[in-house]
C-alpha atoms as a PDB file:
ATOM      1  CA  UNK A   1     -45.627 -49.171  47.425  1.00  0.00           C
ATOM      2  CA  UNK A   2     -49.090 -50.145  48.009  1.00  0.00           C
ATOM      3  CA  UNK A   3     -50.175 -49.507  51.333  1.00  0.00           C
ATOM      4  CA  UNK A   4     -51.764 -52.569  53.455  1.00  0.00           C
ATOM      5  CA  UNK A   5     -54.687 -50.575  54.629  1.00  0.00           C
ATOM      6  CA  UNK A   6     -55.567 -49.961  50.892  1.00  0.00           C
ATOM      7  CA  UNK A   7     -55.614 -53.605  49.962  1.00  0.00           C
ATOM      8  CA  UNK A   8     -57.894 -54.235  53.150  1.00  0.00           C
ATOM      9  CA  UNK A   9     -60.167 -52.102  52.432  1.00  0.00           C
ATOM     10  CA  UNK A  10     -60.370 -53.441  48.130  1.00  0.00           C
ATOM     11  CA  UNK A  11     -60.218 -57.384  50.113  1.00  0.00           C
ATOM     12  CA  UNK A  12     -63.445 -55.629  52.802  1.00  0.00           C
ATOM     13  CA  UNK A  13     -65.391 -54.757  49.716  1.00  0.00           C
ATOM     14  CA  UNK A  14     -64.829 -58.238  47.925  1.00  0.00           C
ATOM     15  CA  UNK A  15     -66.857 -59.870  51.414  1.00  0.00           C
ATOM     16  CA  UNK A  16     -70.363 -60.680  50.916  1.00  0.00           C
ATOM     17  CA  UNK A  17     -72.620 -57.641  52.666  1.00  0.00           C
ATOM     18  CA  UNK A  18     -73.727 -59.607  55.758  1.00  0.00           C
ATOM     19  CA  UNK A  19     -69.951 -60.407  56.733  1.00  0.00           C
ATOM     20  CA  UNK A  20     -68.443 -57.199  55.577  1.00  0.00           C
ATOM     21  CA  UNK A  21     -66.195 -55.547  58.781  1.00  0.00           C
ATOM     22  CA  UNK A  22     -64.613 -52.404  59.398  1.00  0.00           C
ATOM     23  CA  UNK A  23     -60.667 -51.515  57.998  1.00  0.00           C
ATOM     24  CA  UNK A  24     -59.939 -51.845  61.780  1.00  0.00           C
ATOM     25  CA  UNK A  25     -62.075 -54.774  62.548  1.00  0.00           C
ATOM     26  CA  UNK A  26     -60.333 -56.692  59.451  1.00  0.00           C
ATOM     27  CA  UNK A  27     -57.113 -55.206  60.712  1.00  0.00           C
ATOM     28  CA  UNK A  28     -57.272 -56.750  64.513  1.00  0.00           C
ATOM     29  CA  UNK A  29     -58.296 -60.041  62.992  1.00  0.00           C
ATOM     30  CA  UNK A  30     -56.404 -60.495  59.687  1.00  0.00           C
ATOM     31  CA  UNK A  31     -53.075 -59.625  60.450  1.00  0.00           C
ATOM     32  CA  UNK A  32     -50.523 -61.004  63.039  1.00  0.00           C
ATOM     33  CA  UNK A  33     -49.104 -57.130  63.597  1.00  0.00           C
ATOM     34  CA  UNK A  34     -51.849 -55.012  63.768  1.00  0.00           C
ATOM     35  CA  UNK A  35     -49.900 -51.455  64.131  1.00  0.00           C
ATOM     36  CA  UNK A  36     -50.677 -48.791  61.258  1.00  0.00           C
ATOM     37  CA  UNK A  37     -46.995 -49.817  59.717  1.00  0.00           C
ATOM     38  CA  UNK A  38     -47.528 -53.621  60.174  1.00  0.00           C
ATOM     39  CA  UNK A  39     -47.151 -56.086  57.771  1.00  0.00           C
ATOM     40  CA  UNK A  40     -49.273 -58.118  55.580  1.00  0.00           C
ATOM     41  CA  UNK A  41     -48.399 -61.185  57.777  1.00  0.00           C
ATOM     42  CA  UNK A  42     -51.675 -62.969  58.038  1.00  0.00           C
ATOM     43  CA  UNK A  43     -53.018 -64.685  61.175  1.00  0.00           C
ATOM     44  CA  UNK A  44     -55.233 -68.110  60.872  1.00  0.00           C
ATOM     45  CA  UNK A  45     -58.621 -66.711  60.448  1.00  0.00           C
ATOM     46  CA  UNK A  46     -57.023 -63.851  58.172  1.00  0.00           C
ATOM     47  CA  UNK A  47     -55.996 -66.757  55.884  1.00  0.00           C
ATOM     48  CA  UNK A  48     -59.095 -68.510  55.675  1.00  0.00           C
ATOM     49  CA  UNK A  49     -61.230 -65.385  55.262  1.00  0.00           C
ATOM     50  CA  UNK A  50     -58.873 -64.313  52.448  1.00  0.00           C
ATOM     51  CA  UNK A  51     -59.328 -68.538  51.185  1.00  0.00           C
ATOM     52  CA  UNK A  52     -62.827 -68.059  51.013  1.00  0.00           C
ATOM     53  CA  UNK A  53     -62.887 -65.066  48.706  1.00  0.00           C
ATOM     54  CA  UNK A  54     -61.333 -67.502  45.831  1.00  0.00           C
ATOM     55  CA  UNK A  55     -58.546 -65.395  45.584  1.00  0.00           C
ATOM     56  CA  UNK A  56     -55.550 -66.705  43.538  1.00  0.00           C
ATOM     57  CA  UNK A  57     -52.736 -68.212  46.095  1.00  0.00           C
ATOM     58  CA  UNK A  58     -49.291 -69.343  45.170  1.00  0.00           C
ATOM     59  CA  UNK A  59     -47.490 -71.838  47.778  1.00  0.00           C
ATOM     60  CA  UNK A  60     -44.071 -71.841  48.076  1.00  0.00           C
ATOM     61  CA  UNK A  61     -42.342 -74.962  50.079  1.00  0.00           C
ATOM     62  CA  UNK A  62     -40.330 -73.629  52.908  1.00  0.00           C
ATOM     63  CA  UNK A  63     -38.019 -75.798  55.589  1.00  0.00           C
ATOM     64  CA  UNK A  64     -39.423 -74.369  59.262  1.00  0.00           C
ATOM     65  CA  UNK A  65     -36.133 -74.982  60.517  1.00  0.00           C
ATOM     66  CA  UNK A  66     -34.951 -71.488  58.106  1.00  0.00           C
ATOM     67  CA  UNK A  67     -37.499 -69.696  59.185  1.00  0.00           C
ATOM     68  CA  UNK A  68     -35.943 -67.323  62.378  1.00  0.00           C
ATOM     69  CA  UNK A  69     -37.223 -64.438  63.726  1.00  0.00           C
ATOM     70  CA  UNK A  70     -35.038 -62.397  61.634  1.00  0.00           C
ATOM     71  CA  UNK A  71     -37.015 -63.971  58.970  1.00  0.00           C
ATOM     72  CA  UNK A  72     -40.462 -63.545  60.211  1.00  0.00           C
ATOM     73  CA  UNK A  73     -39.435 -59.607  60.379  1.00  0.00           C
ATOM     74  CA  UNK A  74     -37.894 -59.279  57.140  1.00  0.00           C
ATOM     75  CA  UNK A  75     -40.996 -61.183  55.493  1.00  0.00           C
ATOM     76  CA  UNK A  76     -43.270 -58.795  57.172  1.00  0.00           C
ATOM     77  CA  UNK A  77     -41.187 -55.914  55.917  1.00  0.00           C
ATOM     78  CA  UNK A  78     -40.877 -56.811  52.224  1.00  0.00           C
ATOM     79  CA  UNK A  79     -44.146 -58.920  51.204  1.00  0.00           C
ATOM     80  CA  UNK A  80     -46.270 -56.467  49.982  1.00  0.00           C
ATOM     81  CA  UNK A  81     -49.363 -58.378  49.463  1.00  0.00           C
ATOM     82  CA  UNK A  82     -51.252 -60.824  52.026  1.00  0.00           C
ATOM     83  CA  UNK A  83     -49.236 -63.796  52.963  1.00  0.00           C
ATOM     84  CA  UNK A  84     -49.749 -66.689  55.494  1.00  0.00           C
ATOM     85  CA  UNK A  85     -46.621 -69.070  56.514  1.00  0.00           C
ATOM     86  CA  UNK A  86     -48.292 -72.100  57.398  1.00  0.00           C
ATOM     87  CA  UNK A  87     -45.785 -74.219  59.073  1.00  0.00           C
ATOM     88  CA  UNK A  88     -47.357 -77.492  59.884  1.00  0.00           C
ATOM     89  CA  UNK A  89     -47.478 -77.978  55.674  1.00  0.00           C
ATOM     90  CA  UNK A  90     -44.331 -76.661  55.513  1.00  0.00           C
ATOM     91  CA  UNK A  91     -45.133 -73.559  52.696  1.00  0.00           C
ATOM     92  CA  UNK A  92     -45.569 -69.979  52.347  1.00  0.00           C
ATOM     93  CA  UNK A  93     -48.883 -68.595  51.135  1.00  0.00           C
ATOM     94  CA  UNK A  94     -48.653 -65.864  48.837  1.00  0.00           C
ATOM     95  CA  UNK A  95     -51.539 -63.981  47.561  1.00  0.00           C
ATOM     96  CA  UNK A  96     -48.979 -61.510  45.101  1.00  0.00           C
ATOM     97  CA  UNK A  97     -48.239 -63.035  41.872  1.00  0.00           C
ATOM     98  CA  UNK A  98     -44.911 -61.384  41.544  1.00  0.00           C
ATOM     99  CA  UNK A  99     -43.605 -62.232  44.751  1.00  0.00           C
ATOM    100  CA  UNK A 100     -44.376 -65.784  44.636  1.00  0.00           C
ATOM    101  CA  UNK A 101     -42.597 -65.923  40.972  1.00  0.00           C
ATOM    102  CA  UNK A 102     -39.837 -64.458  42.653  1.00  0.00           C
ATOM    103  CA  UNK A 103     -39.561 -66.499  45.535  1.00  0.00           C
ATOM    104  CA  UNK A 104     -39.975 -69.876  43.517  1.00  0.00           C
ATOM    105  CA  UNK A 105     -36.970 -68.591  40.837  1.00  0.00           C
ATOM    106  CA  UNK A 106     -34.562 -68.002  44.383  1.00  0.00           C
ATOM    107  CA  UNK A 107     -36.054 -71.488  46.041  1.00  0.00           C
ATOM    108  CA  UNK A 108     -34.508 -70.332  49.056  1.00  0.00           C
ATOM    109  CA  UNK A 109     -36.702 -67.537  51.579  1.00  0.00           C
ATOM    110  CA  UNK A 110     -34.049 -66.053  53.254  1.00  0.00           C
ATOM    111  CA  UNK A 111     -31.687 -64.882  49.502  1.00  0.00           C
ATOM    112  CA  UNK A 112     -34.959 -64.394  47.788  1.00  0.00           C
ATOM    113  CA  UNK A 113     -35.560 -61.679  51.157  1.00  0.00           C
ATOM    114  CA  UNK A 114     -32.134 -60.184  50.533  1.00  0.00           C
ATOM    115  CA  UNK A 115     -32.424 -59.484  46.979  1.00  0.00           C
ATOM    116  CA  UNK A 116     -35.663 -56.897  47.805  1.00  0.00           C
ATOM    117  CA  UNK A 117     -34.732 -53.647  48.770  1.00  0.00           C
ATOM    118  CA  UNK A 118     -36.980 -51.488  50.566  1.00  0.00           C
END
């Protein structure tokens, strides 16, 4: 498994020089849990920041009703690349290709969640 503070510090290095930050500066803003076991749930500025570097995203439409906090803590401990759930357009932003092929073949969050095991 990839670890998140290895694909911060490959998405530091893609930042222009004058806005590059620290792993732990891009940690405290990026992501919505910060701890050294956290996610890759991203907050609002994570997500644009990450939008900015023309990275490839993949949107997946989601109903905000499905999404519990059972959900928000499963996503955060199965995704393992960047992802932003942006509820008032009703999707979930995936910056791994496999995942969001995944998650579009299921078409439902919470079975595609189930069927990862880790």
């Amino acid at each position: 498994m990839i670890e998140r503070s290895d694909i911060t510090a490959t998405l530091i290095d893609l930042l222009p020089e004058d806005q590059r930050l620290t792993l732990r500066e891009a940690t405290l803003t990026w992501y919505m849990n910060i701890r050294a076991n956290g996610g890759c749930r991203l907050t609002k500025r994570g997500y644009e920041t990450l939008c900015q570097m023309d990275l490839q995203t993949w949107y997946v439409d989601i109903d905000p009703k499905s999404i519990r906090k059972r959900t928000l803590l499963e996503l955060d401990r199965k995704i393992q690349f960047p992802f932003y759930l942006d509820t008032k357009n009703r999707r979930l932003v995936l910056f791994g290709s496999r995942e969001a092929m995944m998650a579009t073949l299921y078409g439902n969050i919470s079975a595609w969640l189930n069927s990862i095991s880790r």
